[in-house]
Protein backbone atom coordinates (compact mmCIF):
# COMPACT_ATOMS: atom_id res chain seq x y z
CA UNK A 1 -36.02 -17.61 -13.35
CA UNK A 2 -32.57 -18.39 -13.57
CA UNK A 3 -30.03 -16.72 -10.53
CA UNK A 4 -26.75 -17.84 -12.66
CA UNK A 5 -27.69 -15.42 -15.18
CA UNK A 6 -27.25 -12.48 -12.86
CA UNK A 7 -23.59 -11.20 -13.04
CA UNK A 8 -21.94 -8.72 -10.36
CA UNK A 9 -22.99 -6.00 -12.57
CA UNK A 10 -26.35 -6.84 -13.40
CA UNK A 11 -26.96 -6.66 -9.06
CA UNK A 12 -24.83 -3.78 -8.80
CA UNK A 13 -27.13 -1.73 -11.07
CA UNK A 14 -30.41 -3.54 -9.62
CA UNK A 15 -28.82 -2.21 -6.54
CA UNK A 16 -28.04 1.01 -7.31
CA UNK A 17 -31.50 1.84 -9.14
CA UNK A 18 -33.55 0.63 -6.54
CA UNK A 19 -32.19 3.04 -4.25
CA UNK A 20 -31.82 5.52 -6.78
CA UNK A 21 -35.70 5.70 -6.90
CA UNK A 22 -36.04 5.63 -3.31
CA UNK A 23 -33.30 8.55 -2.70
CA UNK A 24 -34.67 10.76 -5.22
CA UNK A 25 -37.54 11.43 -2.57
CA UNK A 26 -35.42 12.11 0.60
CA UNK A 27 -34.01 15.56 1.44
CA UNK A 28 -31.49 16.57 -1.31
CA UNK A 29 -30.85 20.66 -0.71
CA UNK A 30 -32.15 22.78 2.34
CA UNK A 31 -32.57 26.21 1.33
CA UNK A 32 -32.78 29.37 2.99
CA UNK A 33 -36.14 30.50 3.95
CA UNK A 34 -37.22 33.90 1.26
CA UNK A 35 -38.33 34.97 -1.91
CA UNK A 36 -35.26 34.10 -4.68
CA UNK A 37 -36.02 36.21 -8.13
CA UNK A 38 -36.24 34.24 -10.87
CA UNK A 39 -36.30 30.63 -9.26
CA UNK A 40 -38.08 29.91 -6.66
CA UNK A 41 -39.72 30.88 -3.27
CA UNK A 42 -39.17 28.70 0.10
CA UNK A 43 -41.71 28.85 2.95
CA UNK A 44 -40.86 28.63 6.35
CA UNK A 45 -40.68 25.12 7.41
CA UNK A 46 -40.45 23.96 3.98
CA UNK A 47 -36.44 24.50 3.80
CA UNK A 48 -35.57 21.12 3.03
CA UNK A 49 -36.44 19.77 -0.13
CA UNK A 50 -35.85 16.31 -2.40
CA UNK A 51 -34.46 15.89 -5.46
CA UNK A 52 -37.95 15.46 -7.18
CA UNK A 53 -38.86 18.96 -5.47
CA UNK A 54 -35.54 20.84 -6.48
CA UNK A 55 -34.78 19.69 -9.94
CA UNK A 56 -37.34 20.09 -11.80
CA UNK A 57 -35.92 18.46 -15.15
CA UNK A 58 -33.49 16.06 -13.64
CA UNK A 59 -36.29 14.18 -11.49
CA UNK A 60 -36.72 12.34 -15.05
CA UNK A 61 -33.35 11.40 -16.12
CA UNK A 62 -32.76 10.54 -12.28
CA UNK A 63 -35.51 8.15 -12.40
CA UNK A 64 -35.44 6.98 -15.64
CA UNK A 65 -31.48 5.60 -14.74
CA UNK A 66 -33.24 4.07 -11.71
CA UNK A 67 -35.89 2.61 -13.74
CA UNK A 68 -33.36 1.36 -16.79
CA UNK A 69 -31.19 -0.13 -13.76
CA UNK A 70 -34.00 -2.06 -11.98
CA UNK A 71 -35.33 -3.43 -16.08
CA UNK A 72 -31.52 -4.51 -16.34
CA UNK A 73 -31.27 -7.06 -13.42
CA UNK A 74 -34.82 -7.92 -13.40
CA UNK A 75 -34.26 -9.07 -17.55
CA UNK A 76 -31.52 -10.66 -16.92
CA UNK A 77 -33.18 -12.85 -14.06
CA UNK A 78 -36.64 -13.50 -15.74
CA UNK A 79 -36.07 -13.30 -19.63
CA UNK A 80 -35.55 -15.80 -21.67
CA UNK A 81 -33.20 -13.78 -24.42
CA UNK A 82 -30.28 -11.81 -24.14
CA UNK A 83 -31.93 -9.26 -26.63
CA UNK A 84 -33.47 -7.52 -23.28
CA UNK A 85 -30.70 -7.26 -21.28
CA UNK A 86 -28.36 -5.74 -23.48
CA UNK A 87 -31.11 -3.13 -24.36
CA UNK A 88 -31.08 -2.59 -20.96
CA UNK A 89 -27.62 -2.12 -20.27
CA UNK A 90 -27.09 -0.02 -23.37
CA UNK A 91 -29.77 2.42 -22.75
CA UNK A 92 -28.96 2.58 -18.99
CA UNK A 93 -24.74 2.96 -19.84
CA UNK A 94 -25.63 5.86 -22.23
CA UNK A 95 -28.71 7.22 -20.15
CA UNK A 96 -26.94 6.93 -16.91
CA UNK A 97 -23.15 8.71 -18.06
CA UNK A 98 -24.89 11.78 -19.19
CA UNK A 99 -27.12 11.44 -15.25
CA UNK A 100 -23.94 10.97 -13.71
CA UNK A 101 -22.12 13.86 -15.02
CA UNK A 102 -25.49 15.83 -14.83
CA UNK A 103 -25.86 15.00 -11.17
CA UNK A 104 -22.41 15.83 -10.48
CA UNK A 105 -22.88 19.54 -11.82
CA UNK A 106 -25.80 20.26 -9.53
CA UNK A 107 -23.62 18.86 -6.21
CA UNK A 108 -21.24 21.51 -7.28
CA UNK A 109 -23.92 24.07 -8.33
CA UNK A 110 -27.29 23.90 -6.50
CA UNK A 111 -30.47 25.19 -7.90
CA UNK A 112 -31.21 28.55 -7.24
CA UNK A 113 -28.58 30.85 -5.85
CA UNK A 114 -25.81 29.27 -4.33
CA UNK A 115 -25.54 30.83 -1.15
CA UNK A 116 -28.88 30.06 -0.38
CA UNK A 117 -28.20 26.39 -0.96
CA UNK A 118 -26.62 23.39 1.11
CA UNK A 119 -26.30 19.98 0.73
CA UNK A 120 -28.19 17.14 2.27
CA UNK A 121 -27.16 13.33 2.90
CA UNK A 122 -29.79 12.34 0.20
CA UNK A 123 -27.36 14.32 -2.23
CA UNK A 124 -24.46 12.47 -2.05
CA UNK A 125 -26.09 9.04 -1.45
CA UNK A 126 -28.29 9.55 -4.34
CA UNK A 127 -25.08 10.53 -6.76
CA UNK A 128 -23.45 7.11 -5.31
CA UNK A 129 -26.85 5.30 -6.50
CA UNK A 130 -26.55 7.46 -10.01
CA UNK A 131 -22.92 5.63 -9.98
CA UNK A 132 -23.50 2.52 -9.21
CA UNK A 133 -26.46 2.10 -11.46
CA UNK A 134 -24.21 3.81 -14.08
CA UNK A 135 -21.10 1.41 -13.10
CA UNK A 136 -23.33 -1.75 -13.38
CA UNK A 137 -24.34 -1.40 -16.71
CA UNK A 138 -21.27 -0.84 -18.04
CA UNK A 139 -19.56 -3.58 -15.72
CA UNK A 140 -22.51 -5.84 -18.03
CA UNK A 141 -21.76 -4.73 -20.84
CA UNK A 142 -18.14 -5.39 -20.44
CA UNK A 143 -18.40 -9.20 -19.05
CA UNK A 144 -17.98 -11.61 -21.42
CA UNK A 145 -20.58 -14.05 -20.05
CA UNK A 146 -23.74 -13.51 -21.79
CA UNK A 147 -26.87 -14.14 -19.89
């Protein structure tokens, strides 16, 4: 284990995905209780819901950046190559633009029908987590101090 190896964007992601995972479980969207045609029906009492509840193909793309973001800083702490944490920080750059932007459209346009939608803190804290897991592996990749 070697802490000299970790750069400002190799904790920034580690950062960011770790709470990436944890915010994709905390209240994203609360919904108006009723019957919506087409997408989905909310019971009473069950108005608020988390991101792994309410987007039902983002959940895996949302993770997957936290996961790729957590691999980057923990490879660049334990591994004894650079060949992992590139991979890393490639896969989590590319992965984790096309999350970003993804994330951004459905903070602009809920699921379900829009006036039955509003936003919850775990929204916007988990698209700051999207970004700075995002923002670290590109900050890696663009450092010139290789692991």
């Amino acid at each position: 284990m070697t802490a000299q190896r970790v750069r400002a964007g190799d904790l920034l992601a580690g950062l960011g995905g770790l709470a990436l995972i944890v915010l994709v479980f905390m209240p994203w969207y609360e919904f108006l209780e009723g019957v919506y045609v087409g997408t989905r029906t909310i019971a009473v009492g069950n108005t608020d819901q988390s991101a792994w509840e309410a987007l039902s193909v983002l959940r895996f793309p949302l993770l997957l950046t936290g996961l790729l973001a957590v691999t980057q800083f923990a490879t660049t702490l334990f591994a004894r190559t650079t060949a992992w944490p590139v991979a890393a920080q490639v896969f989590g750059a590319a992965i984790g633009t096309i999350t970003t932007i993804w994330t951004a459209l459905r903070l602009i346009n809920p699921p379900g029908p829009n006036f039955g939608a509003d936003l919850e803190w775990g929204a916007w804290l988990g698209f700051l987590a999207v970004l700075a897991a995002t923002a670290g592996a590109w900050w890696s990749m663009r450092d010139e101090l290789r692991p």
